[in-house]
PDB file of N, CA and C in Angstrom:
ATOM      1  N   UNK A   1      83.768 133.411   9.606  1.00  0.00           N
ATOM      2  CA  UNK A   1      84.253 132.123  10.094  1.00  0.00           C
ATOM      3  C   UNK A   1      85.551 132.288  10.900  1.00  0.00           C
ATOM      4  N   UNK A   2      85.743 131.520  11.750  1.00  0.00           N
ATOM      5  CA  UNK A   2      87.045 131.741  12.393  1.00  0.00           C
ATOM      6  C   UNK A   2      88.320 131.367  11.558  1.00  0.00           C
ATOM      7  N   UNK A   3      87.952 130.731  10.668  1.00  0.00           N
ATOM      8  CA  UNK A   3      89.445 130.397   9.898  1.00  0.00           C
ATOM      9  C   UNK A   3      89.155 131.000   8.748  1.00  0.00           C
ATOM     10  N   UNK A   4      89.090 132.386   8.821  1.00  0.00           N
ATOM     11  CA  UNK A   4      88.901 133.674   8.141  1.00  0.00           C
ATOM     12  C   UNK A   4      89.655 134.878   8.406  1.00  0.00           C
ATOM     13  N   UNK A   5      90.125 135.467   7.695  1.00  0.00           N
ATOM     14  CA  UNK A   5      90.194 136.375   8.032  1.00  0.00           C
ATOM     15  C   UNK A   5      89.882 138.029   7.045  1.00  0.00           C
ATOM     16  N   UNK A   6      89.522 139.397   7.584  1.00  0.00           N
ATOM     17  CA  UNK A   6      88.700 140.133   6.833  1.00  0.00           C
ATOM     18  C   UNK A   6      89.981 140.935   5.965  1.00  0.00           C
ATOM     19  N   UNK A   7      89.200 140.986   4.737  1.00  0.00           N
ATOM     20  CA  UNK A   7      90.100 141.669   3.706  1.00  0.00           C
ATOM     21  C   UNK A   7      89.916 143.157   3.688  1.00  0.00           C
ATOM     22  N   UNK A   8      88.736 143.677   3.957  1.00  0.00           N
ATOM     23  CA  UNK A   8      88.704 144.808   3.980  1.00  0.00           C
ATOM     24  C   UNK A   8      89.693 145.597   4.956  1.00  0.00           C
ATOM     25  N   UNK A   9      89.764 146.674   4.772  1.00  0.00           N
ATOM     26  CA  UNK A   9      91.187 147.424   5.729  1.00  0.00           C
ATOM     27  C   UNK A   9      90.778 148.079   6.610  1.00  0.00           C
ATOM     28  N   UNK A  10      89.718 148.769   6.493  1.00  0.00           N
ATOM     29  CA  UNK A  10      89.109 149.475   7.332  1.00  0.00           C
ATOM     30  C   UNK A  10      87.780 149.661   6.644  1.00  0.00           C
ATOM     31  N   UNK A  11      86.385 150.072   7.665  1.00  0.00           N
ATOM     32  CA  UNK A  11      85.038 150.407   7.379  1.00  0.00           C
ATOM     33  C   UNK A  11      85.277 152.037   6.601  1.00  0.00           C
ATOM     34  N   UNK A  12      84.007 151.706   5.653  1.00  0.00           N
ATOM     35  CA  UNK A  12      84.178 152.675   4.793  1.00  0.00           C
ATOM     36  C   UNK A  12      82.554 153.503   5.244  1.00  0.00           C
ATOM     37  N   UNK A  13      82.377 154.392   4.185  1.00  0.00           N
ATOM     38  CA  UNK A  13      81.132 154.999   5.104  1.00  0.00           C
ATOM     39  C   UNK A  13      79.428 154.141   4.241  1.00  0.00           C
ATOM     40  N   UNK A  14      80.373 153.308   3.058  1.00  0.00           N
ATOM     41  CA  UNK A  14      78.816 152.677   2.866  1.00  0.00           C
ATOM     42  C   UNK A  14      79.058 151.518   2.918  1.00  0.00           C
ATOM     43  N   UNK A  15      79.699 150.825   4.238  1.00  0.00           N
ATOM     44  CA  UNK A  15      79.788 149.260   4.733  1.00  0.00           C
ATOM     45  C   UNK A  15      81.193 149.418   5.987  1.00  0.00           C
ATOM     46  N   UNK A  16      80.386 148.051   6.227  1.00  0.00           N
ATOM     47  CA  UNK A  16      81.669 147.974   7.760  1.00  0.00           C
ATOM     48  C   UNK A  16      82.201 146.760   7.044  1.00  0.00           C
ATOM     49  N   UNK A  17      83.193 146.252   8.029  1.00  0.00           N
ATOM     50  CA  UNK A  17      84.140 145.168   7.327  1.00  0.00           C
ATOM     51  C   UNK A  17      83.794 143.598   7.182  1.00  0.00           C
ATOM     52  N   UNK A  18      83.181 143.872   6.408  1.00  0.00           N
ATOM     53  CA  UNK A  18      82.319 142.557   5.763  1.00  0.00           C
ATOM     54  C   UNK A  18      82.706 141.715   4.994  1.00  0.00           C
ATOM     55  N   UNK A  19      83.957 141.760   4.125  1.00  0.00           N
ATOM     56  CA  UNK A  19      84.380 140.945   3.066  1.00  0.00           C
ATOM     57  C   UNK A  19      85.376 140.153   3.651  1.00  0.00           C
ATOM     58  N   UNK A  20      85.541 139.109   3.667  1.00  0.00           N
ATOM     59  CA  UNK A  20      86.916 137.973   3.942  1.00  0.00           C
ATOM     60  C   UNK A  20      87.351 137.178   3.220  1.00  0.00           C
ATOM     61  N   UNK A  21      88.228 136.290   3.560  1.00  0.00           N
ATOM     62  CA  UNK A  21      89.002 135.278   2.369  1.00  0.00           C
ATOM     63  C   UNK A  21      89.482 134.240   3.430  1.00  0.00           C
ATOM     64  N   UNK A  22      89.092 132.944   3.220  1.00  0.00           N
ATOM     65  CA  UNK A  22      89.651 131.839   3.615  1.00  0.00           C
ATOM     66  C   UNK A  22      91.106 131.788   4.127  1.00  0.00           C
ATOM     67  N   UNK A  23      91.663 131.452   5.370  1.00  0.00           N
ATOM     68  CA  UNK A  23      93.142 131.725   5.720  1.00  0.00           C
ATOM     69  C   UNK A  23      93.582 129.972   5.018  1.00  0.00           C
ATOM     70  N   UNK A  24      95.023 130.306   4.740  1.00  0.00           N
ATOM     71  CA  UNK A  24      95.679 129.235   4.254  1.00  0.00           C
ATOM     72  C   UNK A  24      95.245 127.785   4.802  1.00  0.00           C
ATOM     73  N   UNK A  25      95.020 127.059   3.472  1.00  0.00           N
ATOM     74  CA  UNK A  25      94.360 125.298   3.724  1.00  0.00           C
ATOM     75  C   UNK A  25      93.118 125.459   4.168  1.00  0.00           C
ATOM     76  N   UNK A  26      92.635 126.632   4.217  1.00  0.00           N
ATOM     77  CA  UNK A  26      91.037 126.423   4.601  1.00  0.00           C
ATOM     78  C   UNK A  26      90.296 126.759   2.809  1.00  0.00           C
ATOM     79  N   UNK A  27      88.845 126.753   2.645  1.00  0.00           N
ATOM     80  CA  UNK A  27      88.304 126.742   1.679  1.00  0.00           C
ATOM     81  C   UNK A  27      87.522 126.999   1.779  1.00  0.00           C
ATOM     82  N   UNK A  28      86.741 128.189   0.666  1.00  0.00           N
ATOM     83  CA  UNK A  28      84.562 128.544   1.440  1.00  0.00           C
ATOM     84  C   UNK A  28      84.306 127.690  -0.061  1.00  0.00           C
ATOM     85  N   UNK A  29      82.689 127.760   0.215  1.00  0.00           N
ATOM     86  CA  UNK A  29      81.771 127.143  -0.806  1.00  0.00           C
ATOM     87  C   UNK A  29      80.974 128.520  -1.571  1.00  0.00           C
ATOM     88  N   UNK A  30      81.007 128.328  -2.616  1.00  0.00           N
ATOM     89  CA  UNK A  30      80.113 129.531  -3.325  1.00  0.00           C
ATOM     90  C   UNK A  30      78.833 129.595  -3.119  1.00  0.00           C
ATOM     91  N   UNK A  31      78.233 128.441  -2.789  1.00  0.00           N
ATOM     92  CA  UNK A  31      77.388 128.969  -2.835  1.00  0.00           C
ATOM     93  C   UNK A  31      76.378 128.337  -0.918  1.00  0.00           C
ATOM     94  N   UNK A  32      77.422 128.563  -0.092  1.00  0.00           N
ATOM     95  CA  UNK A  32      77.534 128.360   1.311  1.00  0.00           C
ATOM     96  C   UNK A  32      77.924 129.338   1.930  1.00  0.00           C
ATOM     97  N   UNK A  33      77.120 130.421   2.900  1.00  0.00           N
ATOM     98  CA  UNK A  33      78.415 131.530   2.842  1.00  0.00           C
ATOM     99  C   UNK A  33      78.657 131.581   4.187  1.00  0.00           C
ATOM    100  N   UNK A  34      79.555 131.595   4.619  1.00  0.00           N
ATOM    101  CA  UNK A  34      80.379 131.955   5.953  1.00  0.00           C
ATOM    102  C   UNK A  34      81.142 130.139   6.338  1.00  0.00           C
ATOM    103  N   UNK A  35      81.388 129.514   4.741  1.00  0.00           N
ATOM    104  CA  UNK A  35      82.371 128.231   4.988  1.00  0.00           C
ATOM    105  C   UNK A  35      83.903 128.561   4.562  1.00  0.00           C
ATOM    106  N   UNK A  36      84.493 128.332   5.483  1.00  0.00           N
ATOM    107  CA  UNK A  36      85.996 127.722   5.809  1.00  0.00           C
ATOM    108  C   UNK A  36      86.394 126.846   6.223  1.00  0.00           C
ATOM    109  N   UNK A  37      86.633 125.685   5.502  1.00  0.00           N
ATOM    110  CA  UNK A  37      86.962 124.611   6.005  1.00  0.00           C
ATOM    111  C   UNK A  37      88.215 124.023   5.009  1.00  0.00           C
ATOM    112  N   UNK A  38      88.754 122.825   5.839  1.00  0.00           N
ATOM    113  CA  UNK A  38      89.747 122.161   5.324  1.00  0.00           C
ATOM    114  C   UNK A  38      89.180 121.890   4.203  1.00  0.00           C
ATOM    115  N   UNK A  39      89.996 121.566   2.974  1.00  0.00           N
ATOM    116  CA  UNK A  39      89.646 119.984   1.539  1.00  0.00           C
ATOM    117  C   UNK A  39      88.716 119.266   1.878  1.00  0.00           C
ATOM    118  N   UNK A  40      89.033 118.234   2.965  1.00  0.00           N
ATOM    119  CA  UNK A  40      88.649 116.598   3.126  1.00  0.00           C
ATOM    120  C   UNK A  40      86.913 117.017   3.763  1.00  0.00           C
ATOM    121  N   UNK A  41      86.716 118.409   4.574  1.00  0.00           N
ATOM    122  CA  UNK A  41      85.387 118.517   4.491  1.00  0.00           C
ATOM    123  C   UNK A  41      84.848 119.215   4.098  1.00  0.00           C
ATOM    124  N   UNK A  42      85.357 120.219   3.206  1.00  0.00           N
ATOM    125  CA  UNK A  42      84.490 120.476   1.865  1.00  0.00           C
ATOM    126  C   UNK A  42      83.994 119.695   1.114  1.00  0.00           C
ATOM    127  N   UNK A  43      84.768 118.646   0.195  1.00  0.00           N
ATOM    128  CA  UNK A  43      84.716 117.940  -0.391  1.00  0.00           C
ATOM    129  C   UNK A  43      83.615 116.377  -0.046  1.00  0.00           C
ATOM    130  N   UNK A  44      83.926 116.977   1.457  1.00  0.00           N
ATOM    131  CA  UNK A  44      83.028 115.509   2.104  1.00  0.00           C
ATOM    132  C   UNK A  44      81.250 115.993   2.567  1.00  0.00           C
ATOM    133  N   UNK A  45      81.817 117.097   2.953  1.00  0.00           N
ATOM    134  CA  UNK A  45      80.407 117.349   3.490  1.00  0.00           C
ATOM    135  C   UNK A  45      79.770 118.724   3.055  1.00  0.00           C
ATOM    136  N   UNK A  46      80.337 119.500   2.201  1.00  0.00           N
ATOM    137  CA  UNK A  46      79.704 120.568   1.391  1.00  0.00           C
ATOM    138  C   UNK A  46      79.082 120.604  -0.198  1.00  0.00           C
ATOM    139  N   UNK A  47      80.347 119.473  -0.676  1.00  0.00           N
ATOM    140  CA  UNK A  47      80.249 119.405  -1.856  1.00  0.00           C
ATOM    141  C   UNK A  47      80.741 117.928  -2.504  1.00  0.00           C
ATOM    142  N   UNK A  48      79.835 116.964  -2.082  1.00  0.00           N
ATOM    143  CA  UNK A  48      80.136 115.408  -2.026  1.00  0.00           C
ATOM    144  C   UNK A  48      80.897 115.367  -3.500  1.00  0.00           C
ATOM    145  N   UNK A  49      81.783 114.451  -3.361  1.00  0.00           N
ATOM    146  CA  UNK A  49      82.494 114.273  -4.992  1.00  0.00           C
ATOM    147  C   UNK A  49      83.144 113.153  -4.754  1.00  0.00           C
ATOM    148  N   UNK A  50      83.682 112.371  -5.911  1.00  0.00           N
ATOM    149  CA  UNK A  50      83.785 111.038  -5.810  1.00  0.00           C
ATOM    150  C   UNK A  50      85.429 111.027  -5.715  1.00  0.00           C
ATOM    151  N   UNK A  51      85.956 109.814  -5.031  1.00  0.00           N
ATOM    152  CA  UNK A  51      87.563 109.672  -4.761  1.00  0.00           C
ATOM    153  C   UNK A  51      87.541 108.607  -5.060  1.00  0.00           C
ATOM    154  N   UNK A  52      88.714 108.491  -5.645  1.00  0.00           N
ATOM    155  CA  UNK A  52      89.193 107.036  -5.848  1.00  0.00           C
ATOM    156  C   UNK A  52      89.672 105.928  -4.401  1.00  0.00           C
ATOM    157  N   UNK A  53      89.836 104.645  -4.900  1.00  0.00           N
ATOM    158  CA  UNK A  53      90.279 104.225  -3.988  1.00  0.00           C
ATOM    159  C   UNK A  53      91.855 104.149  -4.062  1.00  0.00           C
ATOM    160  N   UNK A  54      91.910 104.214  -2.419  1.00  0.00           N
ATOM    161  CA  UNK A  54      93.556 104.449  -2.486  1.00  0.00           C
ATOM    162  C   UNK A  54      94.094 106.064  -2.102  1.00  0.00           C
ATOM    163  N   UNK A  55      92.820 106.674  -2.113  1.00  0.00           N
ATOM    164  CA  UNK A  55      93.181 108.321  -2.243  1.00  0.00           C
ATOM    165  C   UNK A  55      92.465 108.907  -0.895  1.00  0.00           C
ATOM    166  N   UNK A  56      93.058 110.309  -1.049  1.00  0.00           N
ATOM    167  CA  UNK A  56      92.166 111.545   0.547  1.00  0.00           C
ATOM    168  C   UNK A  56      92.944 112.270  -0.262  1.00  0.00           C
ATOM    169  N   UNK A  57      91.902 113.328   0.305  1.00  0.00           N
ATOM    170  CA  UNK A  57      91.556 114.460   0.037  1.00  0.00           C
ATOM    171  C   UNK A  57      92.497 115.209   1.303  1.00  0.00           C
ATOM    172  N   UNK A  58      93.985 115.915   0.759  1.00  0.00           N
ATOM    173  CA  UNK A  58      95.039 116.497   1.351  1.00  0.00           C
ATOM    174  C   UNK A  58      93.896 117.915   2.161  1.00  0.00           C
ATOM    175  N   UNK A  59      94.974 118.363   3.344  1.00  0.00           N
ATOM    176  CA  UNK A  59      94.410 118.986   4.268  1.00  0.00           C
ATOM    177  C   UNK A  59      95.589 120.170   4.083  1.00  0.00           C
ATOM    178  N   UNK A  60      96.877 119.655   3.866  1.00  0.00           N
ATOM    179  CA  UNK A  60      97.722 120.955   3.685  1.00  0.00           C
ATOM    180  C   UNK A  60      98.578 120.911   2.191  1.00  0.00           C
ATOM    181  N   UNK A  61      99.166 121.923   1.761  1.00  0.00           N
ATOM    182  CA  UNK A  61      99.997 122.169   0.294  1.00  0.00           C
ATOM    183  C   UNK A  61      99.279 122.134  -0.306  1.00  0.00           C
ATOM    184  N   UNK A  62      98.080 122.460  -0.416  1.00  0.00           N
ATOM    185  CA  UNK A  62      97.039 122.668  -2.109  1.00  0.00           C
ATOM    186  C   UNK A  62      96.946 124.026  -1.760  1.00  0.00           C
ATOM    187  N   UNK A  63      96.846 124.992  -2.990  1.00  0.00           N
ATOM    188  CA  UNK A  63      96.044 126.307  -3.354  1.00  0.00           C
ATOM    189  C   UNK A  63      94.866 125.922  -3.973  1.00  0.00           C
ATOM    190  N   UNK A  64      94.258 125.152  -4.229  1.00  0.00           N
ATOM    191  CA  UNK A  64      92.588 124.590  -4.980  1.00  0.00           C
ATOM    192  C   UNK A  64      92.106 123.849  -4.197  1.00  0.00           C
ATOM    193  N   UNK A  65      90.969 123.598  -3.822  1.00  0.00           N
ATOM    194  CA  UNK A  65      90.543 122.475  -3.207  1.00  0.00           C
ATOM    195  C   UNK A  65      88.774 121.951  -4.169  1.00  0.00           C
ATOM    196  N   UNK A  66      89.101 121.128  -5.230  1.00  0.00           N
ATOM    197  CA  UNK A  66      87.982 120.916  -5.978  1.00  0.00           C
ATOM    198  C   UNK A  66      87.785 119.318  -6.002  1.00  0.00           C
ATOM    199  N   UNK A  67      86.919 118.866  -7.311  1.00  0.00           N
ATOM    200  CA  UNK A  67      87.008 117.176  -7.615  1.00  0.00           C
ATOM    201  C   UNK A  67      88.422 117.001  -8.056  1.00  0.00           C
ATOM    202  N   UNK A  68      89.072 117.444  -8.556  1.00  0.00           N
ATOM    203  CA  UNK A  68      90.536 117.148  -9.078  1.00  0.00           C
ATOM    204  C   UNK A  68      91.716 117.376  -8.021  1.00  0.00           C
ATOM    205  N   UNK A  69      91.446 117.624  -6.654  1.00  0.00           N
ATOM    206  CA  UNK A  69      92.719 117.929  -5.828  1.00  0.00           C
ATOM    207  C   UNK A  69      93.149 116.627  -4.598  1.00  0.00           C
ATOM    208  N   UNK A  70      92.171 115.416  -5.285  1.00  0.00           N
ATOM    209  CA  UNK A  70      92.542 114.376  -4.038  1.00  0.00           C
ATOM    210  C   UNK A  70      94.100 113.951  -4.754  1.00  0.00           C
ATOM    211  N   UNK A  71      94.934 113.047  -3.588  1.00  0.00           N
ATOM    212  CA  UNK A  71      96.152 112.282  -4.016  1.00  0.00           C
ATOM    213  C   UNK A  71      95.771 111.100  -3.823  1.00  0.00           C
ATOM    214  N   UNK A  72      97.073 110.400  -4.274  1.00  0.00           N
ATOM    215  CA  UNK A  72      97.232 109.146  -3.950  1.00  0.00           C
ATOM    216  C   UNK A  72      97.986 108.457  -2.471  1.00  0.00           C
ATOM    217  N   UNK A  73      97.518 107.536  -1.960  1.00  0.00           N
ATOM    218  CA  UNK A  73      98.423 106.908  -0.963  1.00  0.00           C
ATOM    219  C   UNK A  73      99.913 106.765  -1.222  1.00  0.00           C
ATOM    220  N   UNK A  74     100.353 107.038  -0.431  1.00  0.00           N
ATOM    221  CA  UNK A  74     102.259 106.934  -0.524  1.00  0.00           C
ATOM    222  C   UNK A  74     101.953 105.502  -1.440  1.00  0.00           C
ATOM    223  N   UNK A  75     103.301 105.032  -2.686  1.00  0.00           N
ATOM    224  CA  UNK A  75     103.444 103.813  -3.353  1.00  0.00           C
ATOM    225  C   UNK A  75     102.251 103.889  -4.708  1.00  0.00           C
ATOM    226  N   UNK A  76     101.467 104.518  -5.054  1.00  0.00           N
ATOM    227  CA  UNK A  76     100.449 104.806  -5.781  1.00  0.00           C
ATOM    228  C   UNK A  76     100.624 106.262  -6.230  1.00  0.00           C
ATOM    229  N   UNK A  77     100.689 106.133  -7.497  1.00  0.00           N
ATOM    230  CA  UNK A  77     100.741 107.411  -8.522  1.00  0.00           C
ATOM    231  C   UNK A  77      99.502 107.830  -9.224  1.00  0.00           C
ATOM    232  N   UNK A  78      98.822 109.051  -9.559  1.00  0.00           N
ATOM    233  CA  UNK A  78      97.473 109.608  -9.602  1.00  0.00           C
ATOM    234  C   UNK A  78      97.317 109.257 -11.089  1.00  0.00           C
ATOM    235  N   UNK A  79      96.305 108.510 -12.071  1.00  0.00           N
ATOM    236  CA  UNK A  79      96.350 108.413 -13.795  1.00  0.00           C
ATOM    237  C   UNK A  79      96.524 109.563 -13.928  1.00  0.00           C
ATOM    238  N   UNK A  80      97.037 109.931 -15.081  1.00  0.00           N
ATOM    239  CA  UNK A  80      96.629 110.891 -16.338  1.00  0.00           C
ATOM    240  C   UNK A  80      95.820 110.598 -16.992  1.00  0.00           C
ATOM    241  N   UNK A  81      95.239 109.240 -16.700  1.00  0.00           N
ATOM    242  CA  UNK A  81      93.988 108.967 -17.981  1.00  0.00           C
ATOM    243  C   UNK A  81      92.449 109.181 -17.153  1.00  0.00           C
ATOM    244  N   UNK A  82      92.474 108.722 -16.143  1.00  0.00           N
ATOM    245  CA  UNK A  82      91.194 108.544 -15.876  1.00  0.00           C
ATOM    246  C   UNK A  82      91.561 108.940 -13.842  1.00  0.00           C
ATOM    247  N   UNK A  83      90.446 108.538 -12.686  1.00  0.00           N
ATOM    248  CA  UNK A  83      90.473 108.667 -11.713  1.00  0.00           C
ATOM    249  C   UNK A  83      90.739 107.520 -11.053  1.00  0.00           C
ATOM    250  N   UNK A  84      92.177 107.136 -10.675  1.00  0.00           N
ATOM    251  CA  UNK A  84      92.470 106.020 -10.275  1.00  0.00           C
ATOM    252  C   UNK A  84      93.921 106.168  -9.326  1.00  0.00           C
ATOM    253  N   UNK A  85      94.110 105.537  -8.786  1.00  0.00           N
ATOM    254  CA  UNK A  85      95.528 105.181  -8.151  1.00  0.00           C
ATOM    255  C   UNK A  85      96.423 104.290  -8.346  1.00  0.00           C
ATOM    256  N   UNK A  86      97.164 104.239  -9.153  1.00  0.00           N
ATOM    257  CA  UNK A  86      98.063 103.453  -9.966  1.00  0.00           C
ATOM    258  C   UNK A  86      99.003 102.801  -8.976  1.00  0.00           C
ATOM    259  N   UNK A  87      99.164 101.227  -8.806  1.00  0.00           N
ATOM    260  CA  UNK A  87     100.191 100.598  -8.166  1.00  0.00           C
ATOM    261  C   UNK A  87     101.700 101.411  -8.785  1.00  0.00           C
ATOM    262  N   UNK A  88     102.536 101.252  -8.169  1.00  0.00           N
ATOM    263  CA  UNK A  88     103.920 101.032  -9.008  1.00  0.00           C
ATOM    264  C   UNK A  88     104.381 100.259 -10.109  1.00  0.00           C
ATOM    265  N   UNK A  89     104.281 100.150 -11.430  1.00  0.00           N
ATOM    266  CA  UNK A  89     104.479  99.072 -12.442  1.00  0.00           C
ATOM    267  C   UNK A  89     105.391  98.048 -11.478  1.00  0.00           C
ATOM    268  N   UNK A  90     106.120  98.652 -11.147  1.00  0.00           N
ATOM    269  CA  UNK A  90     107.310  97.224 -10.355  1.00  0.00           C
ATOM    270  C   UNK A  90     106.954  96.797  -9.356  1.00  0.00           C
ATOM    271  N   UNK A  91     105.694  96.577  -9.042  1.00  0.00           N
ATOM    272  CA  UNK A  91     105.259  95.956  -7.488  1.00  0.00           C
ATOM    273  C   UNK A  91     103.492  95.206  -8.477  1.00  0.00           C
ATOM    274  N   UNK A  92     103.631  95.527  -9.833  1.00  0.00           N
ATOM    275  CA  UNK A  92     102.836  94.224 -10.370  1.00  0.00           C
ATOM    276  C   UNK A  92     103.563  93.494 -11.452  1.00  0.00           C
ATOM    277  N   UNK A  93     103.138  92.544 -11.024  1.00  0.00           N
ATOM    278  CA  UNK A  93     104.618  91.312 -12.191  1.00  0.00           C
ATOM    279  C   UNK A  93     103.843  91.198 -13.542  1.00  0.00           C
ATOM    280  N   UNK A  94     104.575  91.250 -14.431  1.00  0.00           N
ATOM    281  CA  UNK A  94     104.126  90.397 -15.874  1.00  0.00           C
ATOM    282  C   UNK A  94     103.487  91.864 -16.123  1.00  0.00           C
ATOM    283  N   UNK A  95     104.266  92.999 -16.139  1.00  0.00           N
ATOM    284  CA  UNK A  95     103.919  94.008 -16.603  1.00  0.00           C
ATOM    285  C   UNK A  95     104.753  94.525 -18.246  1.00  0.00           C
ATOM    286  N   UNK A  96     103.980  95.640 -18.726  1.00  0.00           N
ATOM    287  CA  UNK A  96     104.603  96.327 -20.076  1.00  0.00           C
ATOM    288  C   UNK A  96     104.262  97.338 -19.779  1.00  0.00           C
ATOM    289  N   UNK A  97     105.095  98.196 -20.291  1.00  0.00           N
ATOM    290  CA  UNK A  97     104.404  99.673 -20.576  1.00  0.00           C
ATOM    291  C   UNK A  97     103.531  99.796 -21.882  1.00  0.00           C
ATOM    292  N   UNK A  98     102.648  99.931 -21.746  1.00  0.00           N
ATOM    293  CA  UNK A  98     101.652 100.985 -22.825  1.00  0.00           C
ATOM    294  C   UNK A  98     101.428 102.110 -22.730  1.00  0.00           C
ATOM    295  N   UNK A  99     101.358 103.162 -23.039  1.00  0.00           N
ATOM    296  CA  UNK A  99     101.399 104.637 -22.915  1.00  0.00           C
ATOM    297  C   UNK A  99      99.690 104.566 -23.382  1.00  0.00           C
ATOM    298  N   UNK A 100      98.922 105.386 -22.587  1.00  0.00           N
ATOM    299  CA  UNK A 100      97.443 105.569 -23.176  1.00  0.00           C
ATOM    300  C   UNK A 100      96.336 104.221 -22.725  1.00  0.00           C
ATOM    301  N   UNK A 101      97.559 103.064 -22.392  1.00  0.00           N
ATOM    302  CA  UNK A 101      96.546 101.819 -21.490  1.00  0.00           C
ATOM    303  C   UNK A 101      95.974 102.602 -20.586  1.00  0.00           C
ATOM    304  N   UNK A 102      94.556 102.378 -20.173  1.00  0.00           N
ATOM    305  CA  UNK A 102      93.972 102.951 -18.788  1.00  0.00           C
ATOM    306  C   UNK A 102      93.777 101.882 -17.894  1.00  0.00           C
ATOM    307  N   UNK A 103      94.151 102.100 -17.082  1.00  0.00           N
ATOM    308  CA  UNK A 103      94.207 103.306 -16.127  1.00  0.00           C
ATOM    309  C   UNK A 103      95.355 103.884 -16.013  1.00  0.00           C
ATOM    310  N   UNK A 104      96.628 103.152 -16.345  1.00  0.00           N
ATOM    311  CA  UNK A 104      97.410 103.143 -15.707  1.00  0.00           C
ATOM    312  C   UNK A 104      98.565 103.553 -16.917  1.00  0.00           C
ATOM    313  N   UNK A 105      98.519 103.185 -17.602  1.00  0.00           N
ATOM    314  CA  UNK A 105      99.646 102.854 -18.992  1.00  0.00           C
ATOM    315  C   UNK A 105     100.443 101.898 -18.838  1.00  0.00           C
ATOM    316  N   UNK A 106     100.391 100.943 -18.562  1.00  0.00           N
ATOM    317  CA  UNK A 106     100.550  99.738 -18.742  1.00  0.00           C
ATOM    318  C   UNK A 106     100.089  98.496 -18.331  1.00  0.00           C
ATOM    319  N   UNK A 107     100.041  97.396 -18.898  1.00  0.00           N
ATOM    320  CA  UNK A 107      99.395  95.939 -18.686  1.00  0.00           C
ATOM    321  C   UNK A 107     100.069  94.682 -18.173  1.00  0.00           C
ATOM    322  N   UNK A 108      99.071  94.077 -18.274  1.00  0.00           N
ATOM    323  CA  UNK A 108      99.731  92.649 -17.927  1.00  0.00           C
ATOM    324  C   UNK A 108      99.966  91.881 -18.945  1.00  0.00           C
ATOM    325  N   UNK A 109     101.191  90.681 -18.734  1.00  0.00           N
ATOM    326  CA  UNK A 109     101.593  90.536 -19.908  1.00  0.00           C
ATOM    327  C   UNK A 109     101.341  88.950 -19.349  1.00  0.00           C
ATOM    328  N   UNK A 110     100.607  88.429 -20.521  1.00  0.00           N
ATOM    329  CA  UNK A 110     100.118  86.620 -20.149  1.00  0.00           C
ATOM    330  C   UNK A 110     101.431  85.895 -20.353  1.00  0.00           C
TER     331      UNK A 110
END
């Protein structure tokens, strides 16, 4: 792939230089071979997986690119409980903290 590059160092006498590794922010598929691609189309078009709303699938600063590596939109924080994008408690009114509430850890307060 072009956003590859080969690991081997030099051809040996039982193979030429055949082995590579994904160059930084790119990603292959295991079981796809000669893919390097960004996150957002791995994830989109190699290996469909579900995102929350509110979220994408980052293109640079990840070393992983799996179901667990989308973010959140700037103002939205990622659960610890479940797959969601959490407002800011202080930008929803009549809030509490609950620790372990899902999605978010905390509620609304009537």
């Amino acid at each position: 792939p072009t956003t590859a590059s080969f690991t081997d160092v030099a051809s040996t006498k039982t193979g030429s230089r055949c082995r590579y590794a994904c160059n930084t922010n790119y990603f292959g598929h295991p079981a796809v071979v000669g893919v390097c691609v960004n996150c957002p189309t791995l994830m989109t078009s190699h290996t469909p997986a579900f995102i929350p709303n509110n979220a994408f699938w980052p293109t640079t600063g990840i070393s992983v690119c799996n179901a667990n590596s989308w973010q959140c939109l700037s103002g939205r924080s990622k659960s610890n409980l479940t797959s969601y994008c959490c407002p800011q408690q202080s930008a929803v009114a009549h809030t509490e903290l609950l620790p372990g509430y899902v999605p978010c850890g905390y509620a609304c307060v009537l």
